[in-house]
Protein backbone atom coordinates (compact mmCIF):
# COMPACT_ATOMS: atom_id res chain seq x y z
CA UNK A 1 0.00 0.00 0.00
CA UNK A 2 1.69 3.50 -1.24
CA UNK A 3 -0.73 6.42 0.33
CA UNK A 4 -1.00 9.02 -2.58
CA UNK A 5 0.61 12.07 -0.72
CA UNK A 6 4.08 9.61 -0.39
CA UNK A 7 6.93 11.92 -3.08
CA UNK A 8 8.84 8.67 -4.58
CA UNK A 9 11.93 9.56 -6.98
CA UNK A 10 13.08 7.92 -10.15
CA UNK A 11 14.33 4.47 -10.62
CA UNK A 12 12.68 3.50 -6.88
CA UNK A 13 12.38 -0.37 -6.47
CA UNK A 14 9.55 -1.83 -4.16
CA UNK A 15 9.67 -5.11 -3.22
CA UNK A 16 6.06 -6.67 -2.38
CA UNK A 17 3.80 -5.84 0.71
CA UNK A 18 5.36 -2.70 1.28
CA UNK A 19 3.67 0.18 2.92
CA UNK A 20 4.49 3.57 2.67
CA UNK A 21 2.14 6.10 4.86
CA UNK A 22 1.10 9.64 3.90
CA UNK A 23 3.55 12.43 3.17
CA UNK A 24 6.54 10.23 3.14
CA UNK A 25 9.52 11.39 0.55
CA UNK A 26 11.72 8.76 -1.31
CA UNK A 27 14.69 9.69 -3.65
CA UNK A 28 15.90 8.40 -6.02
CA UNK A 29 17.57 4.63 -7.11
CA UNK A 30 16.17 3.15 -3.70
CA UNK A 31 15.88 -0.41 -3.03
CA UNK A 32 13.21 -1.43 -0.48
CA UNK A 33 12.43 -5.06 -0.03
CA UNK A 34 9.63 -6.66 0.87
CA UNK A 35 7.00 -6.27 3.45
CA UNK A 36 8.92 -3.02 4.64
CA UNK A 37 7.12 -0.48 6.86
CA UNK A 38 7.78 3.29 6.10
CA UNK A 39 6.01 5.31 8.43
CA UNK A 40 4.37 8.96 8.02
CA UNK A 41 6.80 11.71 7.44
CA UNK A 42 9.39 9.85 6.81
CA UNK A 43 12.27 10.83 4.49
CA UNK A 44 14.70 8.78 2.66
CA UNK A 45 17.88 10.18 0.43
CA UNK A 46 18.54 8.97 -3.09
CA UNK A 47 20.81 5.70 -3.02
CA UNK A 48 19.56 4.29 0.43
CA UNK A 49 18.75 0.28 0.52
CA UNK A 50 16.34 -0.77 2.86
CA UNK A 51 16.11 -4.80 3.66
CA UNK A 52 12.86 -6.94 4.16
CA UNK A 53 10.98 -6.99 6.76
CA UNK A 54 12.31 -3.34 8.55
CA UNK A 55 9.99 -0.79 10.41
CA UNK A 56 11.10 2.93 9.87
CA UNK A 57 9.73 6.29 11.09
CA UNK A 58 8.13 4.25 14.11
CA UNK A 59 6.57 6.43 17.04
CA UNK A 60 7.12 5.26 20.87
CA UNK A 61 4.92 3.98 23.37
CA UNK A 62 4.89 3.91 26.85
CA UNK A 63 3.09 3.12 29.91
CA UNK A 64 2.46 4.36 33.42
CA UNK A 65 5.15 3.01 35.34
CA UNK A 66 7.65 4.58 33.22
CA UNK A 67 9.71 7.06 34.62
CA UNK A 68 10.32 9.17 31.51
CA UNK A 69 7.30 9.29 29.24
CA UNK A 70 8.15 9.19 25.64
CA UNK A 71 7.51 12.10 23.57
CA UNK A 72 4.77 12.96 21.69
CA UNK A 73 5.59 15.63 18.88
CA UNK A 74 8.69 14.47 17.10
CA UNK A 75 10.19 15.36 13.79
CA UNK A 76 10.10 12.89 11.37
CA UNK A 77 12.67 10.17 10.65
CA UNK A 78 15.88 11.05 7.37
CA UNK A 79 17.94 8.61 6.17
CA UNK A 80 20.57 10.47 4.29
CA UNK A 81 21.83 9.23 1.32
CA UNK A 82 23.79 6.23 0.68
CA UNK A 83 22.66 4.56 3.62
CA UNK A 84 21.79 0.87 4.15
CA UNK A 85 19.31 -0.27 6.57
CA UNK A 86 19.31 -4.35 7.19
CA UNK A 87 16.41 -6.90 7.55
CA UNK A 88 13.84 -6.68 10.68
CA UNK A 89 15.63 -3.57 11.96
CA UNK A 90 12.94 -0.87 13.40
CA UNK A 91 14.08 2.84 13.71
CA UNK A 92 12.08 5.45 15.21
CA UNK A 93 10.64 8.97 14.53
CA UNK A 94 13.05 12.14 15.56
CA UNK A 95 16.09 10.72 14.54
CA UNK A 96 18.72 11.17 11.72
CA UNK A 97 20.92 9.00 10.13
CA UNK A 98 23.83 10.59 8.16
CA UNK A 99 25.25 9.94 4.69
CA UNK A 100 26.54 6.65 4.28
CA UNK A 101 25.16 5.15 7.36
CA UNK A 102 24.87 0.77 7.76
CA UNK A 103 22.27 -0.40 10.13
CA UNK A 104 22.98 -3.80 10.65
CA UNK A 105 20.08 -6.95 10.44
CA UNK A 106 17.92 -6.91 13.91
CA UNK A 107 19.04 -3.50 14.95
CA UNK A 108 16.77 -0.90 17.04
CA UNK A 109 17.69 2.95 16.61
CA UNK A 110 15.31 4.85 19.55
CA UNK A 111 13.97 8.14 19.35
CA UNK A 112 16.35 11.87 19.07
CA UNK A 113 19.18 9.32 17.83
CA UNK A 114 21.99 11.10 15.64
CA UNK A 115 23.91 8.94 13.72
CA UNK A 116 26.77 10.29 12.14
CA UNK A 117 28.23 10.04 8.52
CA UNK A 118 30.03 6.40 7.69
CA UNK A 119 29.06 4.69 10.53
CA UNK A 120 28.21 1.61 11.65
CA UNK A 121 25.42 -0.06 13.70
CA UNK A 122 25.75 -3.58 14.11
CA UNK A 123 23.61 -6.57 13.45
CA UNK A 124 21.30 -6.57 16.66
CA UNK A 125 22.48 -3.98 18.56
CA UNK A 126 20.44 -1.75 20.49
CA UNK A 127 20.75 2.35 20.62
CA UNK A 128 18.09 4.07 23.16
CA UNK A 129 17.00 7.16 23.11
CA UNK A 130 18.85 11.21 23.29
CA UNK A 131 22.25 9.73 22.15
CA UNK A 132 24.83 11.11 19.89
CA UNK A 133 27.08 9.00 17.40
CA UNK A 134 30.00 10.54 15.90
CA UNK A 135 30.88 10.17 12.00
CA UNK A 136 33.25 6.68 11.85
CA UNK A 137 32.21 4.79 14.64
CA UNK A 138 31.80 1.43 14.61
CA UNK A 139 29.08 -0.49 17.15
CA UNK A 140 29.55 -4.01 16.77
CA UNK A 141 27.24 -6.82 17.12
CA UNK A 142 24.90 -7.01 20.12
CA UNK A 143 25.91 -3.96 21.85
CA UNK A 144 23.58 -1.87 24.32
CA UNK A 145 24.36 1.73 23.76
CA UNK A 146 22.11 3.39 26.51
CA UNK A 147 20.31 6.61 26.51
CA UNK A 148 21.66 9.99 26.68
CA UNK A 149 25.01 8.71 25.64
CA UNK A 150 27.58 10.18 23.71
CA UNK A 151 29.76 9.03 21.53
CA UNK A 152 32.54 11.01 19.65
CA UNK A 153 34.40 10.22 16.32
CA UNK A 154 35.77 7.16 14.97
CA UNK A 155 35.15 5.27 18.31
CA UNK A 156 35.56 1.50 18.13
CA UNK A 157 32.98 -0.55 19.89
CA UNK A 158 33.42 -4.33 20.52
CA UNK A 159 30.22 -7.07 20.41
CA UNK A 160 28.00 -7.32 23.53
CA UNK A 161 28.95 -4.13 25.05
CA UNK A 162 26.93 -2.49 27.44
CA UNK A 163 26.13 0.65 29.07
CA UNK A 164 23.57 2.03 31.65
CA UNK A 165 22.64 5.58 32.33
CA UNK A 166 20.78 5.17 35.69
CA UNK A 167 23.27 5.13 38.95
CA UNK A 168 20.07 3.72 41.14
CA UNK A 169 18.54 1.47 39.15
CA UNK A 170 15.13 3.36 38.66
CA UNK A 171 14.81 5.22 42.10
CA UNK A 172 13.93 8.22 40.20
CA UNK A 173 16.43 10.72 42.68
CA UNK A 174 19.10 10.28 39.68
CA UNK A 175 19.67 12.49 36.55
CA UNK A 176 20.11 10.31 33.95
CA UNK A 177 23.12 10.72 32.20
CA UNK A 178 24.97 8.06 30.23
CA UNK A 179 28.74 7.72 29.42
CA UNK A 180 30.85 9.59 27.07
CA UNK A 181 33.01 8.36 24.84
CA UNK A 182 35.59 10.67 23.36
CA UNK A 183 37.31 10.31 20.09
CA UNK A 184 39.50 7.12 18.71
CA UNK A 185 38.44 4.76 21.94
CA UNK A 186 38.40 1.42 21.63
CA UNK A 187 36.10 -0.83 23.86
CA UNK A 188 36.75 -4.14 24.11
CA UNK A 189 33.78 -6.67 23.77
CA UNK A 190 32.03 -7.71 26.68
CA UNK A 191 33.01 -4.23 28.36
CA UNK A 192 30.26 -2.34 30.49
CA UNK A 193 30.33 1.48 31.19
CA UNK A 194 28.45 2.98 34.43
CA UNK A 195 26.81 6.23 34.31
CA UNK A 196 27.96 9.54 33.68
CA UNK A 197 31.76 8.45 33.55
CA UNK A 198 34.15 9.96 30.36
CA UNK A 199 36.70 7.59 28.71
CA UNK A 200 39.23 9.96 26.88
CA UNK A 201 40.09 10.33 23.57
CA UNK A 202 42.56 7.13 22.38
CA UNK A 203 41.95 5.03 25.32
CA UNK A 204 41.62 1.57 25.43
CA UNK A 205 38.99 -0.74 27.43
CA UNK A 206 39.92 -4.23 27.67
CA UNK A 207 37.61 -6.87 27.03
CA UNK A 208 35.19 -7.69 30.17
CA UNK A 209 36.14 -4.44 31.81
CA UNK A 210 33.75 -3.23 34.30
CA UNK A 211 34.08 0.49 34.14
CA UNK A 212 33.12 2.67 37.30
CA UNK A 213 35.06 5.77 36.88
CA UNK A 214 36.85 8.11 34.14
CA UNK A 215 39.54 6.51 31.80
CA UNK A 216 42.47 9.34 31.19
CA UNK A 217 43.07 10.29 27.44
CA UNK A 218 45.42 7.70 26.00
CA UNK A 219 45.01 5.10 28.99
CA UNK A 220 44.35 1.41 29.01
CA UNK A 221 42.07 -0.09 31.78
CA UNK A 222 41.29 -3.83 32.49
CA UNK A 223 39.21 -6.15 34.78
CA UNK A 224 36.37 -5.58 37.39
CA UNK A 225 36.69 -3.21 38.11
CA UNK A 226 38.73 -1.42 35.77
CA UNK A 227 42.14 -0.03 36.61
CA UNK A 228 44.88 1.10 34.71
CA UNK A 229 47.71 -0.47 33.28
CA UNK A 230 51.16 -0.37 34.32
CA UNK A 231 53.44 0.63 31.63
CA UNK A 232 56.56 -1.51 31.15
């Protein structure tokens, strides 16, 4: 189903059971496979390839018990061009992916997400809400990238990461912040980041690394928790 309002460019191709809701905008020589959801709004540059079975432009939901409720009024979902979006990913209203953007299979991008140019979201990783992604970053596979995170340029990001942004565990008595992660660090896989805490620019996280408290530009931390390394 294509609503009439949706602005499609040349040399488009729609695989089958694909809906596209009112006032979307297409460009041109974009794939979309099948049974693809593009919700209202939405806007896709010219070159972008979309996988089966992916939701786009999605709006949130909440309930009662949840501490932040989601918004209501957000600005449509763009996909600049060049981008790729994998199979059964769903990505969500108010956020932006840059030029040259891969979403990996399984993913889920969260509301007021930036993504920046040439970067990469791995297959089912997860990237909440208010969070910032630098151009060149890589997230690999399975990784938890909390809310109100941010993370600077060409970061490296190992598989099954994880993050958390909430120092009591839902008390409500905590701003949430999550961590930031300044340009050129490397995590290691398996690595988990508390709230609120900075690793510098060029660090290095070892794999498994619990991290409870800043990392110093240029140092490498290890174990639970994480401490620095002695230099031989």
């Amino acid at each position: 189903m294509i609503d009439q309002t949706a602005q499609i460019g040349d040399r488009v191709v729609i695989g089958e059971n694909v809906v596209i809701e009112e006032n979307v905008k297409i460009g041109s020589d974009v794939v979309i496979g099948h049974h693809v959801v593009i919700k209202k709004d939405t806007v896709i540059g010219d070159h972008v390839h979309i996988h089966d079975l992916t939701s786009l432009g999605r709006s949130p939901a909440g309930n009662k018990k949840m501490a932040r409720k989601p918004p209501v009024d957000l600005s449509p979902l763009i996909i600049h061009p060049h981008s790729i979006i994998g199979s059964n990913c769903v990505i969500y209203r108010g956020t932006i992916l840059y030029e040259g953007v891969l979403v990996g299979d399984l993913a889920s991008i969260r509301e007021n997400v930036r993504v920046g140019n040439d970067t990469i979201i791995g297959r089912n990783a997860v990237v909440e809400n208010k969070t910032q992604i630098g151009e060149r970053v890589t997230i690999q596979t399975g990784s938890y990238i909390t809310a109100d995170m941010i993370i600077e340029d060409d970061v490296f990001i190992g598989p099954c990461f994880s993050s958390s942004n909430d120092k009591y565990m839902g008390k409500g008595n905590y701003p949430h912040q999550g961590p930031i992660i300044k340009r050129g660090a490397k995590i290691g896989n398996n690595a988990t980041l508390l709230p609120a805490i900075t690793i510098g620019a060029e660090s290095i996280v070892g794999a498994g690394a619990v991290v409870t408290k800043d990392v110093a530009e240029k140092e490498t931390v290890a174990g639970n928790p994480a401490k620095p390394l002695k230099r031989t």
